[in-house]
C-alpha atoms as a PDB file:
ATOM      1  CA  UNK A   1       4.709-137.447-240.540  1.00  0.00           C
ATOM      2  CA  UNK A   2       1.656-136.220-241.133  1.00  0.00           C
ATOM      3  CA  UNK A   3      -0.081-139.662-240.276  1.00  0.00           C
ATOM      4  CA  UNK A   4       1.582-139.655-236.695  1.00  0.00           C
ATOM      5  CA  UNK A   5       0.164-136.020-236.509  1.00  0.00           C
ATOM      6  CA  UNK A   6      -3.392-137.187-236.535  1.00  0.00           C
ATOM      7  CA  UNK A   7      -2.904-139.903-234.551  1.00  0.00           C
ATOM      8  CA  UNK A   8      -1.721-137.882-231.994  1.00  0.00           C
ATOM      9  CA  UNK A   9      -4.497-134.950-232.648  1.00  0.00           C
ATOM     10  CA  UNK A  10      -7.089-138.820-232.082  1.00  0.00           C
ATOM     11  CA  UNK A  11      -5.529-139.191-228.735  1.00  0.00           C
ATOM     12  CA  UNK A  12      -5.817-135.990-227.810  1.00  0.00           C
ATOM     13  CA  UNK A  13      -9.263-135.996-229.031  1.00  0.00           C
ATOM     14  CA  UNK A  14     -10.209-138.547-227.629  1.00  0.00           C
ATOM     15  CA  UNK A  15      -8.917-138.150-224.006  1.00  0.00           C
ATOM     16  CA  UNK A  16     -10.516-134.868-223.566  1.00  0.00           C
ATOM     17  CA  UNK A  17     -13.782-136.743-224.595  1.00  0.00           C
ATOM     18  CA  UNK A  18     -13.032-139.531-221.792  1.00  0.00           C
ATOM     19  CA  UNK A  19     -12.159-136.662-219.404  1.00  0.00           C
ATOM     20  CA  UNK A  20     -15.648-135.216-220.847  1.00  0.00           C
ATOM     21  CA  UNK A  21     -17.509-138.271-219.961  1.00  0.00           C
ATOM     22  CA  UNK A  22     -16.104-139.109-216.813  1.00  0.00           C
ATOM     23  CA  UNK A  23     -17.000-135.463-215.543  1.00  0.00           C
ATOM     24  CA  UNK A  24     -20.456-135.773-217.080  1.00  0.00           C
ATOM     25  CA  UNK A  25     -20.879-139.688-215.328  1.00  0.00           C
ATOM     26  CA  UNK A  26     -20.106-137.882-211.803  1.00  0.00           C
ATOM     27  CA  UNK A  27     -22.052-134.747-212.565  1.00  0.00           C
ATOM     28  CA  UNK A  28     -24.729-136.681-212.675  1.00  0.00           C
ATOM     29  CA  UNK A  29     -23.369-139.674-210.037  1.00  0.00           C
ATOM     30  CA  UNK A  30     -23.503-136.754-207.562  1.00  0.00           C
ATOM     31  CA  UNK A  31     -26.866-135.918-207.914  1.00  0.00           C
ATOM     32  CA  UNK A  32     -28.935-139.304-208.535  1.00  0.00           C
ATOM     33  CA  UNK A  33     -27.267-141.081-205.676  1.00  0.00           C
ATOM     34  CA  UNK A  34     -26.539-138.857-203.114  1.00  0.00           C
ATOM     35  CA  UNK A  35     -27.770-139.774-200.029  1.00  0.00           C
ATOM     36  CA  UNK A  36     -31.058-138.864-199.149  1.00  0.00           C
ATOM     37  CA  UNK A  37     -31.404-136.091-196.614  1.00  0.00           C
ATOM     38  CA  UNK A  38     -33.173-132.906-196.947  1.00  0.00           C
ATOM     39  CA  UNK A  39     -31.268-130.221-197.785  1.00  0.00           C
ATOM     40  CA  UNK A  40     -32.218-126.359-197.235  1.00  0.00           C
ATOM     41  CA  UNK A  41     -30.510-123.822-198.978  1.00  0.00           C
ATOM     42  CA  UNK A  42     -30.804-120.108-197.744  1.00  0.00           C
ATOM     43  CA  UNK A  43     -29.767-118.425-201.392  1.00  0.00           C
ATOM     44  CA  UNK A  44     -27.387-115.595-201.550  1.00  0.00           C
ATOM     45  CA  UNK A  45     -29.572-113.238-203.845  1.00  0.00           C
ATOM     46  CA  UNK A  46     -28.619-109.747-205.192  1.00  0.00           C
ATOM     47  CA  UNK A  47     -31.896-108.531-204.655  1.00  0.00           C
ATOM     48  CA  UNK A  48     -35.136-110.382-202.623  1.00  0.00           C
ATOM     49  CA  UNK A  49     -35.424-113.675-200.902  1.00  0.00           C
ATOM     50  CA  UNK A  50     -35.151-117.268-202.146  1.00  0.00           C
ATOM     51  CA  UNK A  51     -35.105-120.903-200.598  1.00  0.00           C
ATOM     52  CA  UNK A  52     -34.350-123.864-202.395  1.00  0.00           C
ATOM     53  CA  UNK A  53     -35.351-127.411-201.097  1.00  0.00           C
ATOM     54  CA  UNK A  54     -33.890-130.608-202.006  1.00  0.00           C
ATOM     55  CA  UNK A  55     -36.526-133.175-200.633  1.00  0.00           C
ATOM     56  CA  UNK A  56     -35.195-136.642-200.026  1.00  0.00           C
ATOM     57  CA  UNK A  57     -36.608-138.401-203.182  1.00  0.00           C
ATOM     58  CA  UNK A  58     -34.714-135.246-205.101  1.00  0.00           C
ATOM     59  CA  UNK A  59     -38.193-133.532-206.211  1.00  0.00           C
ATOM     60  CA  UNK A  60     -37.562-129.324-205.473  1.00  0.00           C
ATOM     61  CA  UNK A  61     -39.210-127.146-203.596  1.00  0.00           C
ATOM     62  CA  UNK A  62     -38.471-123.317-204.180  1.00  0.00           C
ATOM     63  CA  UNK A  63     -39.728-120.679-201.755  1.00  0.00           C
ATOM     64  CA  UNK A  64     -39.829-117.140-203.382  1.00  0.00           C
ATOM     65  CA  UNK A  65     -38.048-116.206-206.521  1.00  0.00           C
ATOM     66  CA  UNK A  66     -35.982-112.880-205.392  1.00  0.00           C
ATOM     67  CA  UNK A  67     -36.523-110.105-207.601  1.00  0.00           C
ATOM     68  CA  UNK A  68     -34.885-110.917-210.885  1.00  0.00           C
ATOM     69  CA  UNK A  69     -33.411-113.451-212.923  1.00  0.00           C
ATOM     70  CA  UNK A  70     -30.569-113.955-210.535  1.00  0.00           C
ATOM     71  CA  UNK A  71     -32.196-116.717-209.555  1.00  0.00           C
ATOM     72  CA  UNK A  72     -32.141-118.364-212.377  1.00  0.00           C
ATOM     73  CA  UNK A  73     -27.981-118.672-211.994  1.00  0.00           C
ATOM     74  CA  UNK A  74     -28.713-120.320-208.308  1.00  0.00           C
ATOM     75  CA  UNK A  75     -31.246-123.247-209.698  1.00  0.00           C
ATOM     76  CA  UNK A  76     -28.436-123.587-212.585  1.00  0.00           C
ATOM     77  CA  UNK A  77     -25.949-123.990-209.216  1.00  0.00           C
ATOM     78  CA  UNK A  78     -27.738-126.360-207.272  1.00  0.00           C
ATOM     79  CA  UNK A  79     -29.341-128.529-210.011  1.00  0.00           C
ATOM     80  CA  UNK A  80     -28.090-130.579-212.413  1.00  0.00           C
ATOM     81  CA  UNK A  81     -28.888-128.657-216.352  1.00  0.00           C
ATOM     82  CA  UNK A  82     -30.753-131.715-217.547  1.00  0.00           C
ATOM     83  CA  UNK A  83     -33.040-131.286-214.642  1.00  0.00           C
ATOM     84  CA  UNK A  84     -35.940-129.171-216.077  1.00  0.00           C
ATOM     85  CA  UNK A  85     -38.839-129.674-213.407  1.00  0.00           C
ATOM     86  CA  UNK A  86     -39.430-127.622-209.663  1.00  0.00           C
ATOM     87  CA  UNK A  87     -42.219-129.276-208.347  1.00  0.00           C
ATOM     88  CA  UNK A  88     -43.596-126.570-206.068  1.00  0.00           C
ATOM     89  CA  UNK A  89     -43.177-123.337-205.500  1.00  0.00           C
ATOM     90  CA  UNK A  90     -44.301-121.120-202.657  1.00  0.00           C
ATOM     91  CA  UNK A  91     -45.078-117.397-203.140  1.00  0.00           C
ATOM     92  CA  UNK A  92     -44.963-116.019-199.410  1.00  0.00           C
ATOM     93  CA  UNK A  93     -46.511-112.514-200.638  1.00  0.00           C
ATOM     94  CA  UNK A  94     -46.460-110.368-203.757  1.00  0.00           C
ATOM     95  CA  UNK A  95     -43.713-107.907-203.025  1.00  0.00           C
ATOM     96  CA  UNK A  96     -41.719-107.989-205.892  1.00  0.00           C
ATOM     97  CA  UNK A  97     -38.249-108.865-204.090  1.00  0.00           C
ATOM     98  CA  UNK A  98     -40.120-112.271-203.223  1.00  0.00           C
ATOM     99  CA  UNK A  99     -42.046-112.705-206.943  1.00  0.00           C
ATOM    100  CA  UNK A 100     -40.329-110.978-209.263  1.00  0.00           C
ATOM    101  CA  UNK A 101     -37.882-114.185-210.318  1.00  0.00           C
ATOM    102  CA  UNK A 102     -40.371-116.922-210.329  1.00  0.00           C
ATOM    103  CA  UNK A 103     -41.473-115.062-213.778  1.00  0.00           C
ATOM    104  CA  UNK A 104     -38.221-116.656-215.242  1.00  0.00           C
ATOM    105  CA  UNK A 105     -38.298-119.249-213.253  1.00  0.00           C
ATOM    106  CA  UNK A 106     -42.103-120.368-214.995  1.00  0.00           C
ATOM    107  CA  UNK A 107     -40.652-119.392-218.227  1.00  0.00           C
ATOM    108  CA  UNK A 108     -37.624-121.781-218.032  1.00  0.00           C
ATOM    109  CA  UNK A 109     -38.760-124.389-215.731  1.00  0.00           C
ATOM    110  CA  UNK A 110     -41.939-126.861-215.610  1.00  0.00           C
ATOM    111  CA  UNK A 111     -43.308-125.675-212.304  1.00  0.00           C
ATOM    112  CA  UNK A 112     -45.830-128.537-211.106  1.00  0.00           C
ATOM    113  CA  UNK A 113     -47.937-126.467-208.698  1.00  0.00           C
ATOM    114  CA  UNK A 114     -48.221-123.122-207.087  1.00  0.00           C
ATOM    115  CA  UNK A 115     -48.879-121.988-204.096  1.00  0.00           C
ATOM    116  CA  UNK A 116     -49.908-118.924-202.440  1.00  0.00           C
ATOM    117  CA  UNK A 117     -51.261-116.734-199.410  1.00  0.00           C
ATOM    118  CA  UNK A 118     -55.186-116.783-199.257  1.00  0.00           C
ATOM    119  CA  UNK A 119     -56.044-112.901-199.803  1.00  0.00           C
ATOM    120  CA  UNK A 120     -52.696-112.245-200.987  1.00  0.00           C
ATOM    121  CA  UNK A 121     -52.603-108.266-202.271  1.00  0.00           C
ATOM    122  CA  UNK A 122     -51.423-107.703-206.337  1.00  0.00           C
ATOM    123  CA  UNK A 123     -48.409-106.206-207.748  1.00  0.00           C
ATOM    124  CA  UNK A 124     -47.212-105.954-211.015  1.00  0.00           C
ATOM    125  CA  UNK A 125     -45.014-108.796-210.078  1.00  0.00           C
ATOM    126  CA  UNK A 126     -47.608-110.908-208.893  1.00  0.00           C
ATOM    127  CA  UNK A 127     -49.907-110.490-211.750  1.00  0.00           C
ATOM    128  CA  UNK A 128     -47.510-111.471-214.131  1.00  0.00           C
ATOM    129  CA  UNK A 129     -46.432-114.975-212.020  1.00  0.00           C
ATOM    130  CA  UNK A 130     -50.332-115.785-212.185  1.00  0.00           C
ATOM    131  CA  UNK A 131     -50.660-114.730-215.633  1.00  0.00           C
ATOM    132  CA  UNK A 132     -48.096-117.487-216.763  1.00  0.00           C
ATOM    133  CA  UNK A 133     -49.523-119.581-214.623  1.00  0.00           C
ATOM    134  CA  UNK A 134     -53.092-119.827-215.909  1.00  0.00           C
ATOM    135  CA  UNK A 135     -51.254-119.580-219.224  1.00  0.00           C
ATOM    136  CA  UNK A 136     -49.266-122.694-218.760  1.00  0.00           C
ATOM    137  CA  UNK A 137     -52.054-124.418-216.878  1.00  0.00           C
ATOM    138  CA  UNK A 138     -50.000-124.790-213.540  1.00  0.00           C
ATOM    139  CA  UNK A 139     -52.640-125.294-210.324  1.00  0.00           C
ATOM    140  CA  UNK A 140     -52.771-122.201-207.920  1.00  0.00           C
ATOM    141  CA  UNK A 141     -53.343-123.407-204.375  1.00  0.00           C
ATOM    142  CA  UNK A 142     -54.273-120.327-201.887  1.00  0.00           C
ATOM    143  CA  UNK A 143     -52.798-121.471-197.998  1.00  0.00           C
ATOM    144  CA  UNK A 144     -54.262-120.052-194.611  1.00  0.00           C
ATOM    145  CA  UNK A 145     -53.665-121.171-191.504  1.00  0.00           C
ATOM    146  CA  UNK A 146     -54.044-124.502-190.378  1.00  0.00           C
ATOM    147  CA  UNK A 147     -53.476-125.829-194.060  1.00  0.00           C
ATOM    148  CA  UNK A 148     -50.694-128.720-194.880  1.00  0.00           C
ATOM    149  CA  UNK A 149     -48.965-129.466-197.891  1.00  0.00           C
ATOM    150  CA  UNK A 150     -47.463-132.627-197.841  1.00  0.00           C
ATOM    151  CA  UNK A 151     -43.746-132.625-199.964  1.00  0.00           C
ATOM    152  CA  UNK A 152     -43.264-136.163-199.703  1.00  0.00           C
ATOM    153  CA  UNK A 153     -44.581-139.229-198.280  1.00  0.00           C
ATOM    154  CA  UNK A 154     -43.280-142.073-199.737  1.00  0.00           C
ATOM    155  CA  UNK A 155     -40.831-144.986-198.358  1.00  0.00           C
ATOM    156  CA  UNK A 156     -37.351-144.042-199.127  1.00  0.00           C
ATOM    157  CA  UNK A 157     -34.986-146.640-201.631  1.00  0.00           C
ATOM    158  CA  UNK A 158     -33.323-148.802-200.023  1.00  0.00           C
ATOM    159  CA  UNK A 159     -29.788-150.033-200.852  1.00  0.00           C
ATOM    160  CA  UNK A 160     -27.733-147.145-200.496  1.00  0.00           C
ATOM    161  CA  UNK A 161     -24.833-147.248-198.098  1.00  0.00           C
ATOM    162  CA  UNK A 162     -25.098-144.077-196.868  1.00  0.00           C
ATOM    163  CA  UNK A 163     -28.451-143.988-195.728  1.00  0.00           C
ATOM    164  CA  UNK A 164     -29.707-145.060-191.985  1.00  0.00           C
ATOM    165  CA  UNK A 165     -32.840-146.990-193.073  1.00  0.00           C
ATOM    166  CA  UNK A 166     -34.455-146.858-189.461  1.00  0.00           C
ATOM    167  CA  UNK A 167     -33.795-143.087-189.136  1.00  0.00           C
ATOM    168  CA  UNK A 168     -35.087-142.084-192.820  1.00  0.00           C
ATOM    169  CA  UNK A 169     -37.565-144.691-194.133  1.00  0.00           C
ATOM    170  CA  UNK A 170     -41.115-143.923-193.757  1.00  0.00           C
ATOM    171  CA  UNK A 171     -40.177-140.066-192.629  1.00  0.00           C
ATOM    172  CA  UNK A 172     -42.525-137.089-194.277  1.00  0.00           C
ATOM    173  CA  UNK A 173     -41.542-133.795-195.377  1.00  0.00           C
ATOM    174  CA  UNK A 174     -44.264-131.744-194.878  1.00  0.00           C
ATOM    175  CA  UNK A 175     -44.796-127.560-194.852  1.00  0.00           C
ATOM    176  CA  UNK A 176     -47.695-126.479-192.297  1.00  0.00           C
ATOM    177  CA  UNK A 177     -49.280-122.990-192.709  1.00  0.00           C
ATOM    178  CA  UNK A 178     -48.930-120.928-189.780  1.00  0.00           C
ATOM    179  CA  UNK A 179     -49.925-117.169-191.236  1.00  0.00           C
ATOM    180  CA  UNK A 180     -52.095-115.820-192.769  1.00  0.00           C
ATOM    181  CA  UNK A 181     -55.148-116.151-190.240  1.00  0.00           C
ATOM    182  CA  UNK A 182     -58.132-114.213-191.416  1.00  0.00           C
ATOM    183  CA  UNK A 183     -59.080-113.616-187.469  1.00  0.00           C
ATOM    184  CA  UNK A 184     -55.591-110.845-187.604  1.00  0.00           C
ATOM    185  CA  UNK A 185     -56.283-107.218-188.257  1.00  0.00           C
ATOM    186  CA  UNK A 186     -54.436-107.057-191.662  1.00  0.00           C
ATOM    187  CA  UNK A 187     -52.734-103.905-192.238  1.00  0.00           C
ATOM    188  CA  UNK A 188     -50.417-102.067-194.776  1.00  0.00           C
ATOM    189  CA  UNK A 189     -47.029-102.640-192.910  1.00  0.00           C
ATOM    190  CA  UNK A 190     -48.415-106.438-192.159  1.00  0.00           C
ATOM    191  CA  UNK A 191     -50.195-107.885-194.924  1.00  0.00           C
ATOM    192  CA  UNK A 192     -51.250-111.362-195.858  1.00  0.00           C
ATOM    193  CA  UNK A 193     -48.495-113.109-196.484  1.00  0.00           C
ATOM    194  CA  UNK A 194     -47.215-117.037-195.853  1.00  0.00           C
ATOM    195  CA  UNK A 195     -45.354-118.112-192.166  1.00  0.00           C
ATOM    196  CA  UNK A 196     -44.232-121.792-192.638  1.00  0.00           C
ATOM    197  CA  UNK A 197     -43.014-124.838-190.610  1.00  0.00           C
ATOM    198  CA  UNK A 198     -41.053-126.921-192.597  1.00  0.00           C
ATOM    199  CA  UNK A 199     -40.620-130.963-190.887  1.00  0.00           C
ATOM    200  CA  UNK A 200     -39.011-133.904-191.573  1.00  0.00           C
ATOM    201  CA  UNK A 201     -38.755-136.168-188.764  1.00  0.00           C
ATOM    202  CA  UNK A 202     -37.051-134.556-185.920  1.00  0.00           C
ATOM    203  CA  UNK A 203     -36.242-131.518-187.872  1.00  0.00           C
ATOM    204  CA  UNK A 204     -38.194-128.250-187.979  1.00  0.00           C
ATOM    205  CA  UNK A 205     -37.554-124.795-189.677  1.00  0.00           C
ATOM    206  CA  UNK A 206     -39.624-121.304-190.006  1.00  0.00           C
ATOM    207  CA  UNK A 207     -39.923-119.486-192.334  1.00  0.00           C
ATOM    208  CA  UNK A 208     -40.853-116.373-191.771  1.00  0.00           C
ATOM    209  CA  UNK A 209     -39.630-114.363-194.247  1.00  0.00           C
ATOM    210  CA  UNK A 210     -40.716-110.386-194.315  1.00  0.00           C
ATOM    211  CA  UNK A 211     -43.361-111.022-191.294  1.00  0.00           C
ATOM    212  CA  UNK A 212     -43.592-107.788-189.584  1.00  0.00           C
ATOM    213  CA  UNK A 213     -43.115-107.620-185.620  1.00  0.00           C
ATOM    214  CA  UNK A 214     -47.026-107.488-185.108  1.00  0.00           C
ATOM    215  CA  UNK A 215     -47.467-110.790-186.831  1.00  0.00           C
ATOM    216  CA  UNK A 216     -45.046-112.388-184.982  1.00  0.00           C
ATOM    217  CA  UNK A 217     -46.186-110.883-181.481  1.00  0.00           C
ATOM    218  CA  UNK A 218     -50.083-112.912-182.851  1.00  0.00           C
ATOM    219  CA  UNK A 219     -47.960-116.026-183.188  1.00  0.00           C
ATOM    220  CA  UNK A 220     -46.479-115.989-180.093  1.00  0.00           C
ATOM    221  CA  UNK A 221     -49.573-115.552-178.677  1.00  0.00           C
ATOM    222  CA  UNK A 222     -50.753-118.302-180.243  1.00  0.00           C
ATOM    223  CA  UNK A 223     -48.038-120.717-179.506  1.00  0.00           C
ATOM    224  CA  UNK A 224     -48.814-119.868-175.771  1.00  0.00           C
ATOM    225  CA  UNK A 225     -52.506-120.228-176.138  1.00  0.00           C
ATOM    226  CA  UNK A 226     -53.300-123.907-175.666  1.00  0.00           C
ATOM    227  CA  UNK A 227     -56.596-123.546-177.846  1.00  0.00           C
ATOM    228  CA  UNK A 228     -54.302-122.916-180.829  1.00  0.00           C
ATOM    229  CA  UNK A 229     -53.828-126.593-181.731  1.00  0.00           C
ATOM    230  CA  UNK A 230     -51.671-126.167-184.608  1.00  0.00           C
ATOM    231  CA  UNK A 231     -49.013-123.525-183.010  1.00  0.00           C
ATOM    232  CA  UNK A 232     -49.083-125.545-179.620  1.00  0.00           C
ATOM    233  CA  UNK A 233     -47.523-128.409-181.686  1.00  0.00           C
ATOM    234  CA  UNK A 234     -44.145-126.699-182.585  1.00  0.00           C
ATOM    235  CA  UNK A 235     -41.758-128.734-180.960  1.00  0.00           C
ATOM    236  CA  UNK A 236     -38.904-125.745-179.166  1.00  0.00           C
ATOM    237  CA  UNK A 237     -36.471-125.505-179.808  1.00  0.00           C
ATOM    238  CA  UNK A 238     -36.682-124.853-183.626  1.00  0.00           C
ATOM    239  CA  UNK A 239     -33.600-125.532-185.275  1.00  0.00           C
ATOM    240  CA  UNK A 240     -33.854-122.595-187.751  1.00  0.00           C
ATOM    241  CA  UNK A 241     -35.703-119.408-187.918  1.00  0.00           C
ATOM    242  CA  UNK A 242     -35.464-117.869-190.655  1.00  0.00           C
ATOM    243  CA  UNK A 243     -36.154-113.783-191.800  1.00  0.00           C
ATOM    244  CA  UNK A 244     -35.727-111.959-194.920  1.00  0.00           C
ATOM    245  CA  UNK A 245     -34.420-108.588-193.598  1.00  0.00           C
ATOM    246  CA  UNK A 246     -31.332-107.440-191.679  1.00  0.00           C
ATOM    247  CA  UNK A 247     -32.615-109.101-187.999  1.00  0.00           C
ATOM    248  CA  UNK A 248     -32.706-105.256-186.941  1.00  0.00           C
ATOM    249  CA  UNK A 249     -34.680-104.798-183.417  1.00  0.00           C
ATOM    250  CA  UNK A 250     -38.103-102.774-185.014  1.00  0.00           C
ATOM    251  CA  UNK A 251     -38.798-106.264-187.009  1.00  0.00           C
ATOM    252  CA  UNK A 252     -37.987-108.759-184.756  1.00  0.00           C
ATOM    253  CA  UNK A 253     -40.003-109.937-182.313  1.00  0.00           C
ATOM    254  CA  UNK A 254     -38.687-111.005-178.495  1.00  0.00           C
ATOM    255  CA  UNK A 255     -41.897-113.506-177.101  1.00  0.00           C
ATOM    256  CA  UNK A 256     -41.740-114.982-181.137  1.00  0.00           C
ATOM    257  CA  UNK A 257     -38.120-115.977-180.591  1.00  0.00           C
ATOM    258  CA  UNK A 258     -38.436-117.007-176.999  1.00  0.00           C
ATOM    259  CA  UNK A 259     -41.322-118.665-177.897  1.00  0.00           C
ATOM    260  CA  UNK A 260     -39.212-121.100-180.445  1.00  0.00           C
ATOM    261  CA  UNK A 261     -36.176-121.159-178.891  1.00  0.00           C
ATOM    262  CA  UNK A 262     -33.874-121.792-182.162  1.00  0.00           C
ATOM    263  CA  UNK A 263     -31.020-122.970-182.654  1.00  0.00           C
ATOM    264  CA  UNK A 264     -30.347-121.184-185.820  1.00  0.00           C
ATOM    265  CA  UNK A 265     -31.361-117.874-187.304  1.00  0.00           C
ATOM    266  CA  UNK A 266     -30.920-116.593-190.525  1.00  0.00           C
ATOM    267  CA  UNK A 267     -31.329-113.311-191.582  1.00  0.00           C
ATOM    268  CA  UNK A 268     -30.292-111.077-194.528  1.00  0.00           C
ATOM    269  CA  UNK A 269     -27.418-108.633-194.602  1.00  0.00           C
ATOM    270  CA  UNK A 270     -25.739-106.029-196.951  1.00  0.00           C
ATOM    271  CA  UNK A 271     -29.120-106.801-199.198  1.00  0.00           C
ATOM    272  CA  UNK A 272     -27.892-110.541-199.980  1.00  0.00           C
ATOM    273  CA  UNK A 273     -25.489-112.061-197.951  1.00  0.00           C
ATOM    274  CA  UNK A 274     -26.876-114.722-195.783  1.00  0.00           C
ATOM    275  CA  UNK A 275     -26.240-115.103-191.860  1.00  0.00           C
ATOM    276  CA  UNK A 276     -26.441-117.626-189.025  1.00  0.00           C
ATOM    277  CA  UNK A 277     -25.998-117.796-185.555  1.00  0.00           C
ATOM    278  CA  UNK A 278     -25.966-120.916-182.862  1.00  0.00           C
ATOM    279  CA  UNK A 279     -27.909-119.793-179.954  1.00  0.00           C
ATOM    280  CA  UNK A 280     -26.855-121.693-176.641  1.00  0.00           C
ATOM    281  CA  UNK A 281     -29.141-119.979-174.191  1.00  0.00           C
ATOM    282  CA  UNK A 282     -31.288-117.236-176.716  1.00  0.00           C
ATOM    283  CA  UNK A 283     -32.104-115.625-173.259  1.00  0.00           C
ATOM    284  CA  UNK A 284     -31.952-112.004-174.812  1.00  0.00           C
ATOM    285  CA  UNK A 285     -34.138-108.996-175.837  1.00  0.00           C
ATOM    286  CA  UNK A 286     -34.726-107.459-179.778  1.00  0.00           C
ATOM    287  CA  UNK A 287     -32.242-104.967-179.435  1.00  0.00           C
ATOM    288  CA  UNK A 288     -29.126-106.867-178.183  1.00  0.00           C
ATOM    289  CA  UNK A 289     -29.594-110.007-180.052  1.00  0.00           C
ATOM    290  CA  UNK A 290     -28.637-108.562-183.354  1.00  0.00           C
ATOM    291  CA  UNK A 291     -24.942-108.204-181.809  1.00  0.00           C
ATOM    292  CA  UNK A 292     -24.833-111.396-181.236  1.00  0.00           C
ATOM    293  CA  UNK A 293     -24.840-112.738-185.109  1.00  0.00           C
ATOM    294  CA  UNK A 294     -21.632-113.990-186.652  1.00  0.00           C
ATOM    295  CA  UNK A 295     -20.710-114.507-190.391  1.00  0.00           C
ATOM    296  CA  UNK A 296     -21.064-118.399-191.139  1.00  0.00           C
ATOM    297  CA  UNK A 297     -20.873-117.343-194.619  1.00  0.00           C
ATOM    298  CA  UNK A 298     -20.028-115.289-197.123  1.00  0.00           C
ATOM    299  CA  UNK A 299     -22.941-116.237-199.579  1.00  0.00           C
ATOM    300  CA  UNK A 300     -25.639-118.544-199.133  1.00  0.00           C
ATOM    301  CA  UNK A 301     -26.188-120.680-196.112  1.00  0.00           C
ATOM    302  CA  UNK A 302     -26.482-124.401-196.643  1.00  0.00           C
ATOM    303  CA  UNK A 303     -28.052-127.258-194.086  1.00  0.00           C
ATOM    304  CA  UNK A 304     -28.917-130.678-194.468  1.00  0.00           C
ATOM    305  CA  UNK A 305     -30.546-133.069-192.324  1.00  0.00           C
ATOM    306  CA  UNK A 306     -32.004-136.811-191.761  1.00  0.00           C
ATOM    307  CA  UNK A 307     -34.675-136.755-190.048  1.00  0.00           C
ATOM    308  CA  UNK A 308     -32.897-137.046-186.890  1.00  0.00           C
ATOM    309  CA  UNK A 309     -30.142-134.289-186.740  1.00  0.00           C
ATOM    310  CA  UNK A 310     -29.269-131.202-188.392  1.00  0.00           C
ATOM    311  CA  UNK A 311     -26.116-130.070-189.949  1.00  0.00           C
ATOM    312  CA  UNK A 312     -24.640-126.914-192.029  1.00  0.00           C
ATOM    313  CA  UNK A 313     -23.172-127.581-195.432  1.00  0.00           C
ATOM    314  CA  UNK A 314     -20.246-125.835-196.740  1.00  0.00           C
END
């Protein structure tokens, strides 16, 4: 009796240790061969602003930190746990609802580089995300306009069935630095702080994050000026604008989104719930447009694309 008792307590045992495995083998299945687009995640935070990237050849980009550890439980979402390693991160100012989580994130993470507004202004928060920094020996990069970091250049594996070879080899992901220019009057309500075109291919998103209404008035005008070489180049329509506040008509500026035409916006609401809206014919002022936004979801706002086309997640 007591024989056929533990061989029934092995089976048990080890079934749950084959169901184990077999979870683990697609856990990780899911990530190492997925197919390789770009993915963009707009993170649901309880307090600040985050983006994570996915870049085709899987290295991470992370935009902001939010202001606490929460987004700590967001990396733990979106990447696998034996993946240890963000490759960049970009610190759009020093507020710290944009800075104050990247102190965990450099405590838990290897961080391979860090980057950061040229004449950036000092918190608390900021000072401690450069202290560890130095202290782990992670390179500071300060961005200004004109500037390009290049994400990732390299000729995409072949061999997986998902992938269109013609639409993805050879394709770039690349950030270009739109703000801060040292020729704008800086001011209190619109310090230096990062404005960023994301591309891959076909596919372009801005980031513009906590720009304030005066900042985005100077990059219209610039997109209009033809002796602005770099903001001339933005292909309209975008296919996502992106702010970090509520969309609410003082911070949003009419020639900016006229100017890009995009197809998406995202903007915060109820302090952390993201938002988008598709924009047939954005033919409308600052103060109207805001009525026009419609839940896509109830937490944070997902999009993928391959070079060629553009797509929300779940």
């Amino acid at each position: 009796m007591k024989q056929q008792v533990l061989l029934r307590l092995l089976s048990y045992g080890s079934t749950i240790l084959l169901v184990i495995a077999g979870f683990s083998l697609w856990y990780v299945w899911q990530w190492e061969y997925a197919p390789a687009y770009l993915e963009v995640d707009f993170l649901s935070l309880n307090r600040g602003h985050g983006i994570f990237i996915r870049l085709p050849n899987k290295h991470i980009v992370l935009v902001d930190g939010g202001q606490s550890g929460d987004i700590i439980r967001e990396l733990s979402r979106l990447m696998p746990f034996y993946r240890r390693t963000i490759d960049s991160v970009l610190m759009t100012d020093a507020q710290p609802k944009s800075v104050g989580g990247l102190i965990d994130v450099i405590k838990r993470y290897s961080v391979l580089h860090l980057y950061m507004p040229d004449g950036m202004g000092t918190t608390t928060a900021s000072e401690a995300v450069l202290g560890l920094a130095r202290e782990k020996s992670i390179p500071v990069t300060e961005l200004s306009v004109g500037d390009r970091v290049n994400l990732f250049s390299e000729v995409l594996a072949t061999g997986n069935e998902h992938l269109n070879e013609k639409q993805l080899a050879n394709k770039s992901v690349a950030v270009n630095v739109l703000f801060p220019d040292q020729n704008f009057p800086f001011s209190k309500a619109s310090p230096a702080q990062l404005v960023l075109n994301l591309l891959f291919g076909k596919t372009e998103m801005i980031f513009a994050g906590d720009a304030s209404r005066a900042i985005q008035n100077y990059l219209a005008k610039g997109i209009a000026a033809t002796s602005s070489s770099l903001l001339k180049d933005l292909k309209s329509p975008i296919n996502i604008l992106e702010y970090d506040h509520s969309g609410g008509a003082s911070n949003v500026s009419q020639k900016f989104i006229e100017a890009l035409d995009p197809k998406f916006i995202i903007v915060k609401s109820s302090g952390k719930v993201s938002k988008a809206t598709t924009l047939k014919k954005p033919q409308f002022n600052a103060r109207s447009y805001v009525s026009q936004i419609r839940d896509l979801s109830s937490s944070s706002a997902q999009f993928f694309s391959d070079g060629e086309r553009i797509w929300k997640g779940k």
